[in-house]
PDB file of N, CA and C in Angstrom:
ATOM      1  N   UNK A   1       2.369   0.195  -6.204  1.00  0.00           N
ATOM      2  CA  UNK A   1       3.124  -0.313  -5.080  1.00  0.00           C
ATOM      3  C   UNK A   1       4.132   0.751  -4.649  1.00  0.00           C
ATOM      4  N   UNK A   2       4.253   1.012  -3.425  1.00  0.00           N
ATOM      5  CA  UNK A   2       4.820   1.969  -2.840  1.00  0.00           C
ATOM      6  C   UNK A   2       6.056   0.771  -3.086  1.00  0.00           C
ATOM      7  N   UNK A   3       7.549   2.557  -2.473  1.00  0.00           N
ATOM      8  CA  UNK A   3       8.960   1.839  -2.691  1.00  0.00           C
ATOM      9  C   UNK A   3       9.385   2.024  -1.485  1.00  0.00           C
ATOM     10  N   UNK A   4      10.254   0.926  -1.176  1.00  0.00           N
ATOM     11  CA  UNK A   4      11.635   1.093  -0.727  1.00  0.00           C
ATOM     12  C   UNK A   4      12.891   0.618  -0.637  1.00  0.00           C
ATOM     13  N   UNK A   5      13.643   1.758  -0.091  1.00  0.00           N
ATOM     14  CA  UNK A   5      15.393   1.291  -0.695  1.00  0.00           C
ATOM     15  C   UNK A   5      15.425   0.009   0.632  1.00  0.00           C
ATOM     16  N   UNK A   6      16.924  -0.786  -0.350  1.00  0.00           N
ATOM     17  CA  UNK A   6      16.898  -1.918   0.637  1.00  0.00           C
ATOM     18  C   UNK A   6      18.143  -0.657   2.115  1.00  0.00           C
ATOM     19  N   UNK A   7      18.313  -1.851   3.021  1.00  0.00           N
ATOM     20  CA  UNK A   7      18.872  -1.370   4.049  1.00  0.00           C
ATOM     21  C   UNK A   7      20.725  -1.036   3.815  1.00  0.00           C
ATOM     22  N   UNK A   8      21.351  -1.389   2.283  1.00  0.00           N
ATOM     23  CA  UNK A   8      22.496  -1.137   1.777  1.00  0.00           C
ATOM     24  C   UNK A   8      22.428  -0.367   0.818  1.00  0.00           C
ATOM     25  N   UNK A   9      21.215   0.704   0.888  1.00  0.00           N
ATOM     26  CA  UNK A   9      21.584   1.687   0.088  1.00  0.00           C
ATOM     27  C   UNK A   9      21.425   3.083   0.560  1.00  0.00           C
ATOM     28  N   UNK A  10      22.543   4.137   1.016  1.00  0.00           N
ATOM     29  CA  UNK A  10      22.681   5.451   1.556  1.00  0.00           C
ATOM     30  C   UNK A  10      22.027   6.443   0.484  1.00  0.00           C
ATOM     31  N   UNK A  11      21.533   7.446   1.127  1.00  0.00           N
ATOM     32  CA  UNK A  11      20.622   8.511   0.284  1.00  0.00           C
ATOM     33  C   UNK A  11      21.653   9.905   0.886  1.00  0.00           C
ATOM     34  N   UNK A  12      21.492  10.661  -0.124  1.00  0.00           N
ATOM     35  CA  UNK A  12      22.043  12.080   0.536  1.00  0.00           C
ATOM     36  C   UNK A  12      21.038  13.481  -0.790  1.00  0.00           C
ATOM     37  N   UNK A  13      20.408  14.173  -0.044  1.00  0.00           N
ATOM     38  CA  UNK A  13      20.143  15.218  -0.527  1.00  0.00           C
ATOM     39  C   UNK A  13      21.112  16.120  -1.417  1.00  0.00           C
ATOM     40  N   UNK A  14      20.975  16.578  -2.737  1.00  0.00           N
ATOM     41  CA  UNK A  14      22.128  17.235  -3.191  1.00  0.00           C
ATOM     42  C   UNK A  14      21.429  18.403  -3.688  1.00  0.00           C
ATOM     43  N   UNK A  15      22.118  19.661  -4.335  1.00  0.00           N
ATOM     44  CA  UNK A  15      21.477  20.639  -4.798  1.00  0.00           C
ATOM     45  C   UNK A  15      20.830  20.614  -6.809  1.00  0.00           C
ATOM     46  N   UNK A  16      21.344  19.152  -6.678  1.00  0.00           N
ATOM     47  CA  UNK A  16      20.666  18.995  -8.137  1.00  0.00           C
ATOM     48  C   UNK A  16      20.239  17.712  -7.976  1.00  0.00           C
ATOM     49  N   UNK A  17      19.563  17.281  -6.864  1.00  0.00           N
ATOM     50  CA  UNK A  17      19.040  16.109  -6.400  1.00  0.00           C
ATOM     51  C   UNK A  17      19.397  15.213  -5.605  1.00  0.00           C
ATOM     52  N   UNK A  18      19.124  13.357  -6.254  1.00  0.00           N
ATOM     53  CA  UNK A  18      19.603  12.716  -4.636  1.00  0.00           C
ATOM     54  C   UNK A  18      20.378  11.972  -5.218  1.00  0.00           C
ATOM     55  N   UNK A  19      21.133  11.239  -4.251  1.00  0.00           N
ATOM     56  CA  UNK A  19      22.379  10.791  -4.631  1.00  0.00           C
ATOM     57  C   UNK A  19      22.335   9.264  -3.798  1.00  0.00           C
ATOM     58  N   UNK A  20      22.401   8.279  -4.534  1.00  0.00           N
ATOM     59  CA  UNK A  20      21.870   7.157  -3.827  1.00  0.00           C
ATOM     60  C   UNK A  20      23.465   6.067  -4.069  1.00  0.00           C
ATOM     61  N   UNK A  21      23.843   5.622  -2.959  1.00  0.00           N
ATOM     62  CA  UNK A  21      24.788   4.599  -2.352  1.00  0.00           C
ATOM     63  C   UNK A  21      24.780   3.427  -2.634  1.00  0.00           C
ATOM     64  N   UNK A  22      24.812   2.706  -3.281  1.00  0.00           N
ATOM     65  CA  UNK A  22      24.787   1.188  -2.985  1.00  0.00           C
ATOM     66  C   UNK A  22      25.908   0.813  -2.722  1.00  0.00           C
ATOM     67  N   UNK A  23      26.209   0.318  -0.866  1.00  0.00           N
ATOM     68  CA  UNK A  23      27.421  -0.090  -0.301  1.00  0.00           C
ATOM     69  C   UNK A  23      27.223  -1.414  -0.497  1.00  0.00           C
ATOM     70  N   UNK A  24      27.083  -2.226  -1.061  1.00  0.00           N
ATOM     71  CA  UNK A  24      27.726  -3.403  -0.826  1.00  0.00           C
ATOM     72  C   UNK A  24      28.695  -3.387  -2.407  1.00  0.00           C
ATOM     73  N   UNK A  25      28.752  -2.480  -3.484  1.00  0.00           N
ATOM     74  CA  UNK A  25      29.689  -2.619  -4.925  1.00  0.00           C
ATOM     75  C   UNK A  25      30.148  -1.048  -4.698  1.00  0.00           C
ATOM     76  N   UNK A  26      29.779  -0.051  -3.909  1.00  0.00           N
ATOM     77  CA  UNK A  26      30.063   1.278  -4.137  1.00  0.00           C
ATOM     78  C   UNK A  26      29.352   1.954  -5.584  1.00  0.00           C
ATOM     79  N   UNK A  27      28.896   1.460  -5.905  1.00  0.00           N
ATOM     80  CA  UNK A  27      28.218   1.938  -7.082  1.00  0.00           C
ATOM     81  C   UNK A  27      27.482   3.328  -6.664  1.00  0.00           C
ATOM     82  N   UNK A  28      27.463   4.471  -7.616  1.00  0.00           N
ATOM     83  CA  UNK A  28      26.513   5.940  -7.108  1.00  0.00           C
ATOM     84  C   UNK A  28      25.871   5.728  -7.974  1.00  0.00           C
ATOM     85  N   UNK A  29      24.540   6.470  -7.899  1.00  0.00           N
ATOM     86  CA  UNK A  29      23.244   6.806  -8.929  1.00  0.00           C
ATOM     87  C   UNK A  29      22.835   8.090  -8.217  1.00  0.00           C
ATOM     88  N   UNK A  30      22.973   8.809  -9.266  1.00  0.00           N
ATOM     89  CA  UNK A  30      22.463  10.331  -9.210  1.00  0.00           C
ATOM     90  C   UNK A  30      21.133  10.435  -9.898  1.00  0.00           C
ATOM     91  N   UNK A  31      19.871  11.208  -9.037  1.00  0.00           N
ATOM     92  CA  UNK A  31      18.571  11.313  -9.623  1.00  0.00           C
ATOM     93  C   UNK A  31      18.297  12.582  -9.717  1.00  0.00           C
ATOM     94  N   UNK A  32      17.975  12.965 -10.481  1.00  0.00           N
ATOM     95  CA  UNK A  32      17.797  14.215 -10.955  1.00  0.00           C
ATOM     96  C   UNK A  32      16.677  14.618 -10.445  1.00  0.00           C
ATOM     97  N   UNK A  33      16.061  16.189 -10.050  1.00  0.00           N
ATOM     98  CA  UNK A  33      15.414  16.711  -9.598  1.00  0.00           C
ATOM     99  C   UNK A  33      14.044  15.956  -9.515  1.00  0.00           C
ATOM    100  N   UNK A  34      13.598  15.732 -10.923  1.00  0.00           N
ATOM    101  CA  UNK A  34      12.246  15.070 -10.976  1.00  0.00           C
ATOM    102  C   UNK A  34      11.946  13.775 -10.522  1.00  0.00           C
ATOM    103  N   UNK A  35      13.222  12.859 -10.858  1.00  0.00           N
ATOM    104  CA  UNK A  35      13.475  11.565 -10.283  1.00  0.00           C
ATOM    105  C   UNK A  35      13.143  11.127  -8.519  1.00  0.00           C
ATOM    106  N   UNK A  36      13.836  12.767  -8.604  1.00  0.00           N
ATOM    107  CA  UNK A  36      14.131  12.614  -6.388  1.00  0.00           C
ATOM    108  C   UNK A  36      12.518  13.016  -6.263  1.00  0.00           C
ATOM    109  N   UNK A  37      11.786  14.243  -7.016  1.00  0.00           N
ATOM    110  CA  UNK A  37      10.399  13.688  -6.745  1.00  0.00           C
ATOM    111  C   UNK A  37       9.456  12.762  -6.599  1.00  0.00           C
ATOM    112  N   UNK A  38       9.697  12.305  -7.814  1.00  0.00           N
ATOM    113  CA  UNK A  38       8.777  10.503  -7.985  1.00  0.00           C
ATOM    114  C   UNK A  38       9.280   9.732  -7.073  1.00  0.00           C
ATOM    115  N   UNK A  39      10.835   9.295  -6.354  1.00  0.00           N
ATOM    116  CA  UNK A  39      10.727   8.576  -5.116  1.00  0.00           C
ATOM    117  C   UNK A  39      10.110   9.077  -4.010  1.00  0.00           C
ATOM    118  N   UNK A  40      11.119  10.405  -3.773  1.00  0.00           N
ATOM    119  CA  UNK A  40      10.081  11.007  -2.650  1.00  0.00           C
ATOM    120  C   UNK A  40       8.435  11.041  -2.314  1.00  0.00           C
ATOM    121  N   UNK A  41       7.550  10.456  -3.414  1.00  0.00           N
ATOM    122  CA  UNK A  41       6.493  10.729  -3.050  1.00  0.00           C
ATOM    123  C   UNK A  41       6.193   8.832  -3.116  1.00  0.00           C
ATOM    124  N   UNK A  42       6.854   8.064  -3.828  1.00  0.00           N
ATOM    125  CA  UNK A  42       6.781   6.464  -3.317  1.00  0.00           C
ATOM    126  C   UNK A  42       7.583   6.364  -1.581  1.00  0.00           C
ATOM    127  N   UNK A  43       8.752   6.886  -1.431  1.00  0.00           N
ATOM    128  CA  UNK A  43       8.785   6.364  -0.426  1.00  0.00           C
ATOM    129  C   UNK A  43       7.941   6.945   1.184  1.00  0.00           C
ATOM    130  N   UNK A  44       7.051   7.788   0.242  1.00  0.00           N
ATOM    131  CA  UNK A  44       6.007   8.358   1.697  1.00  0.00           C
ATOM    132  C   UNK A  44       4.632   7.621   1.729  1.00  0.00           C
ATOM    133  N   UNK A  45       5.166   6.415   0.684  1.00  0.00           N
ATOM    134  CA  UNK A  45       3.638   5.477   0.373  1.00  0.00           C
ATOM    135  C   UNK A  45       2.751   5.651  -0.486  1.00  0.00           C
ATOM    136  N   UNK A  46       3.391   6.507  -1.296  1.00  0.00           N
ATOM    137  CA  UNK A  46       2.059   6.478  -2.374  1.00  0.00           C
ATOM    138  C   UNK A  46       2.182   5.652  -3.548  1.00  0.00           C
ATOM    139  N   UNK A  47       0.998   5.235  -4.478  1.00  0.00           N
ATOM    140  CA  UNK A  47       1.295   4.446  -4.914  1.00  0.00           C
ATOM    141  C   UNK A  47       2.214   5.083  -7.223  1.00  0.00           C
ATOM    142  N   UNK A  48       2.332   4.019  -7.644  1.00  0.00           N
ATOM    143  CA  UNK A  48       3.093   4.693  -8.870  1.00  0.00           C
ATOM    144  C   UNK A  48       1.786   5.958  -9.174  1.00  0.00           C
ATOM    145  N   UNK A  49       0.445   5.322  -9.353  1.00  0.00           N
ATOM    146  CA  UNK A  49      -0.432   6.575 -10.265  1.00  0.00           C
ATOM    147  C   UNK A  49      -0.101   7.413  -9.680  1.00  0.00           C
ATOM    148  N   UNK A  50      -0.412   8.146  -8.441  1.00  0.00           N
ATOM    149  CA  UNK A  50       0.053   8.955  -7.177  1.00  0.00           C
ATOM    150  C   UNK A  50       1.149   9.627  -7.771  1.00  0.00           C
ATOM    151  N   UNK A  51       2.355   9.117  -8.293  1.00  0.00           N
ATOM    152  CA  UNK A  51       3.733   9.650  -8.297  1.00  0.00           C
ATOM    153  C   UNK A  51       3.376  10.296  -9.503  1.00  0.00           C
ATOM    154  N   UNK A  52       2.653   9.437 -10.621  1.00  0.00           N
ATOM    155  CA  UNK A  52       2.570  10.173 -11.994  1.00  0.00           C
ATOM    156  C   UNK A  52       1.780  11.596 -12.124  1.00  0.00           C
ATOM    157  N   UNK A  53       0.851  11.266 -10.872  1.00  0.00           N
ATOM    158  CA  UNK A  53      -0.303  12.723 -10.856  1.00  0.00           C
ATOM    159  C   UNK A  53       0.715  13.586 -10.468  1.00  0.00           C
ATOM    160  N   UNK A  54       1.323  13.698  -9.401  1.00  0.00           N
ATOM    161  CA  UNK A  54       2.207  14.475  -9.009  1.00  0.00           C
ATOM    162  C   UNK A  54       2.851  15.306  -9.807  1.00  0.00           C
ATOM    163  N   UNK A  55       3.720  14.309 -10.889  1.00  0.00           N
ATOM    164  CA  UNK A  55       4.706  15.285 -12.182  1.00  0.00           C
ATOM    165  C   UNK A  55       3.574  15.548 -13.097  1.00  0.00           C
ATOM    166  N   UNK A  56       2.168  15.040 -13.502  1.00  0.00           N
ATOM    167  CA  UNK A  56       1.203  15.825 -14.083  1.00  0.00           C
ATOM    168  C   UNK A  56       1.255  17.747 -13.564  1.00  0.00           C
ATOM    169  N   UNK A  57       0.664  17.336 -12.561  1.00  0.00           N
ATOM    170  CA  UNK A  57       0.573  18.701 -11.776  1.00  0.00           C
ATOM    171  C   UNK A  57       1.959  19.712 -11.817  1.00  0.00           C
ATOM    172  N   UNK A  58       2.747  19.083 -11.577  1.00  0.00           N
ATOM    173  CA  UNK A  58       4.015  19.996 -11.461  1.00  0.00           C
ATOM    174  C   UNK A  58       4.439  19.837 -12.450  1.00  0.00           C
ATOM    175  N   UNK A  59       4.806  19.318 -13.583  1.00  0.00           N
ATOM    176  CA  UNK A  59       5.317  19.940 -14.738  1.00  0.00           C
ATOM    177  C   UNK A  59       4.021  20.138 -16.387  1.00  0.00           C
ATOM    178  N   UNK A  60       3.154  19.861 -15.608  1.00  0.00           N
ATOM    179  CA  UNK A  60       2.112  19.720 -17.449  1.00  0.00           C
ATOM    180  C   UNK A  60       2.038  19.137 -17.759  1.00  0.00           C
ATOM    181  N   UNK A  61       2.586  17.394 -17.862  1.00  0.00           N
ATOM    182  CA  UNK A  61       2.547  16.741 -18.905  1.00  0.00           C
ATOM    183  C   UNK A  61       1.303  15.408 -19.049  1.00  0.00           C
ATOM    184  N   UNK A  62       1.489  14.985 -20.228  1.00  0.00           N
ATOM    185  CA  UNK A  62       0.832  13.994 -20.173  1.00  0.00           C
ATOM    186  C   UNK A  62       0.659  12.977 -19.102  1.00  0.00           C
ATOM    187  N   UNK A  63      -0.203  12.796 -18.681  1.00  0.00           N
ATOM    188  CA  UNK A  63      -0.938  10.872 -17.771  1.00  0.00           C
ATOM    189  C   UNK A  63      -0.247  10.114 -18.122  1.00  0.00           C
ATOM    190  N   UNK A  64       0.043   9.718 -19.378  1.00  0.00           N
ATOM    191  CA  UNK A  64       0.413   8.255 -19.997  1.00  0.00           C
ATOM    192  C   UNK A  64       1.808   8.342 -19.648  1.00  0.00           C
ATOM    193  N   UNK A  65       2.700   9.637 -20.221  1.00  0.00           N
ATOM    194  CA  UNK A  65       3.750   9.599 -20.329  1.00  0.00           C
ATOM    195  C   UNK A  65       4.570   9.709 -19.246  1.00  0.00           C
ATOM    196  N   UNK A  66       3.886  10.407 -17.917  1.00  0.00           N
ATOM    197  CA  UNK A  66       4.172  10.223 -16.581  1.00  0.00           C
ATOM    198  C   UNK A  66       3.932   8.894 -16.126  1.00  0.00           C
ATOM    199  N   UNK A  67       2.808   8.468 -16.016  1.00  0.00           N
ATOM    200  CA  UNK A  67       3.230   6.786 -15.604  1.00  0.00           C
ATOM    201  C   UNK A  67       4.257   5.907 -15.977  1.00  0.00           C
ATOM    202  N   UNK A  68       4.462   6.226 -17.339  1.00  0.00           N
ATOM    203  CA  UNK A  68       5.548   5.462 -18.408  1.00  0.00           C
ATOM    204  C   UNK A  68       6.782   5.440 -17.926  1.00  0.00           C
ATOM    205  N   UNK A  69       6.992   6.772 -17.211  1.00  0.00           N
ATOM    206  CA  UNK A  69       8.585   7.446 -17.115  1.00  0.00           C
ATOM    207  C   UNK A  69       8.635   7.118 -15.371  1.00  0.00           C
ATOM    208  N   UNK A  70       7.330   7.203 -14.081  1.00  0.00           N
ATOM    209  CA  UNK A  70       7.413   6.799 -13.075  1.00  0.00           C
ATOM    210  C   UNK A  70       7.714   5.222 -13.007  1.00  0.00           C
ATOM    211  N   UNK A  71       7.354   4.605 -14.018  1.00  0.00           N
ATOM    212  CA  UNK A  71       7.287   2.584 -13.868  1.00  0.00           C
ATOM    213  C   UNK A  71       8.575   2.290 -14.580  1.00  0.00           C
ATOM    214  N   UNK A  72       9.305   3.467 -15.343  1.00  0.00           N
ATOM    215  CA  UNK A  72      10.557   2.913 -16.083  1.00  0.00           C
ATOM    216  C   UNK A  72      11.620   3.227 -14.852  1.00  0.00           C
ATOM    217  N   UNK A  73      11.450   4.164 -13.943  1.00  0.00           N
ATOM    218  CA  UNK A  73      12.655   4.972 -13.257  1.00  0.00           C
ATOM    219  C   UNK A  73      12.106   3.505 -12.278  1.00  0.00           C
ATOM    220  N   UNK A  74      11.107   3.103 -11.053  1.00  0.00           N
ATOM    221  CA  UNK A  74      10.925   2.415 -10.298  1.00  0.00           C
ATOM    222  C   UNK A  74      11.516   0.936 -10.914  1.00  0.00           C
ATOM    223  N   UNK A  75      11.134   0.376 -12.089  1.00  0.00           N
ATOM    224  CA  UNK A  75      11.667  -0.863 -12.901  1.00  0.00           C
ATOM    225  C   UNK A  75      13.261  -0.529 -12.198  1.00  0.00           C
ATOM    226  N   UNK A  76      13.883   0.003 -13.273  1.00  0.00           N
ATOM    227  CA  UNK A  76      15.475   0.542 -12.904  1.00  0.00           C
ATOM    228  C   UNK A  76      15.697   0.436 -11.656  1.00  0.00           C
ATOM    229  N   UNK A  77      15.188   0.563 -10.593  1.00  0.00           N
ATOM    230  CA  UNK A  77      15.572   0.867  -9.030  1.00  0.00           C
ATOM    231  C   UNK A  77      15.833  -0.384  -8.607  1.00  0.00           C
ATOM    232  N   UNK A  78      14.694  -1.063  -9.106  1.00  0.00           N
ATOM    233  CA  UNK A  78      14.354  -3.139  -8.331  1.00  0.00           C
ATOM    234  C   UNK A  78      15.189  -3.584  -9.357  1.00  0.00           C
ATOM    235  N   UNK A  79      15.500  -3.571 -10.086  1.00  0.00           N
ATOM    236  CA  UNK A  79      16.318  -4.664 -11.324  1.00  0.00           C
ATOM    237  C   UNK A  79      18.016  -3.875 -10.808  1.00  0.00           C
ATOM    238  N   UNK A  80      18.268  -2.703 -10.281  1.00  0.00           N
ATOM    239  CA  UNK A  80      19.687  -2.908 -10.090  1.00  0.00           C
ATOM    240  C   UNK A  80      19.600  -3.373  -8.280  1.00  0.00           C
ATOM    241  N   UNK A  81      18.849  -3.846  -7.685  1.00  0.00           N
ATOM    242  CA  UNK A  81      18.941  -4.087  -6.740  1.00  0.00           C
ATOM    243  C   UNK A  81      18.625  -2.982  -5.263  1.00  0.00           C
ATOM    244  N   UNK A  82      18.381  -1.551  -5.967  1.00  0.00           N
ATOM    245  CA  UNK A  82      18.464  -0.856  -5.008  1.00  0.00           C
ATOM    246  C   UNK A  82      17.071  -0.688  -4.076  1.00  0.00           C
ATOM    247  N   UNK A  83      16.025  -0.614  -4.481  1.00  0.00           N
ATOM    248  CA  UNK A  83      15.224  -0.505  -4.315  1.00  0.00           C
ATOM    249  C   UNK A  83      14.107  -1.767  -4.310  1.00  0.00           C
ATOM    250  N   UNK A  84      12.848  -2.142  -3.167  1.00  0.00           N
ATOM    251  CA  UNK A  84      11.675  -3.109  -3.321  1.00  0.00           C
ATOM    252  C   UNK A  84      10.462  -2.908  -3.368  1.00  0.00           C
TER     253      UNK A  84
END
């Protein structure tokens, strides 16, 4: 399932990644380089496997352990509210 942020949460590009808003508590969440990858490639519609092939390819690693780490970071996004 592709993502997206709800309409109360601001994004800003940073030089060590993205930096995500949630205005309705002010709360920040900083995503780290690889993180801002795996959304970036959900919020252009692709689906989680999609995101995991992606950090396959670009960093080496395991299938399993990329899906594991794409469905734990996306979990985290919908359970604090930021993301659907």
């Amino acid at each position: 399932m592709s993502l997206r942020f709800g309409d109360h949460v601001s994004t800003a590009e940073t030089d060590y990644g993205t930096v995500l808003l949630d205005e309705r508590g002010g709360a920040y969440w900083e995503l780290n380089p690889t993180a801002t990858l795996v959304v970036r490639t959900l919020l252009d519609g692709a689906e989680e496997a999609d995101a995991a092939a992606v950090l396959v390819r670009e960093f080496d690693i395991d299938q399993g352990q990329a899906l594991r780490d794409v469905e734990t970071l996306v979990q985290q996004l919908r359970s604090s509210g930021l993301a659907s």
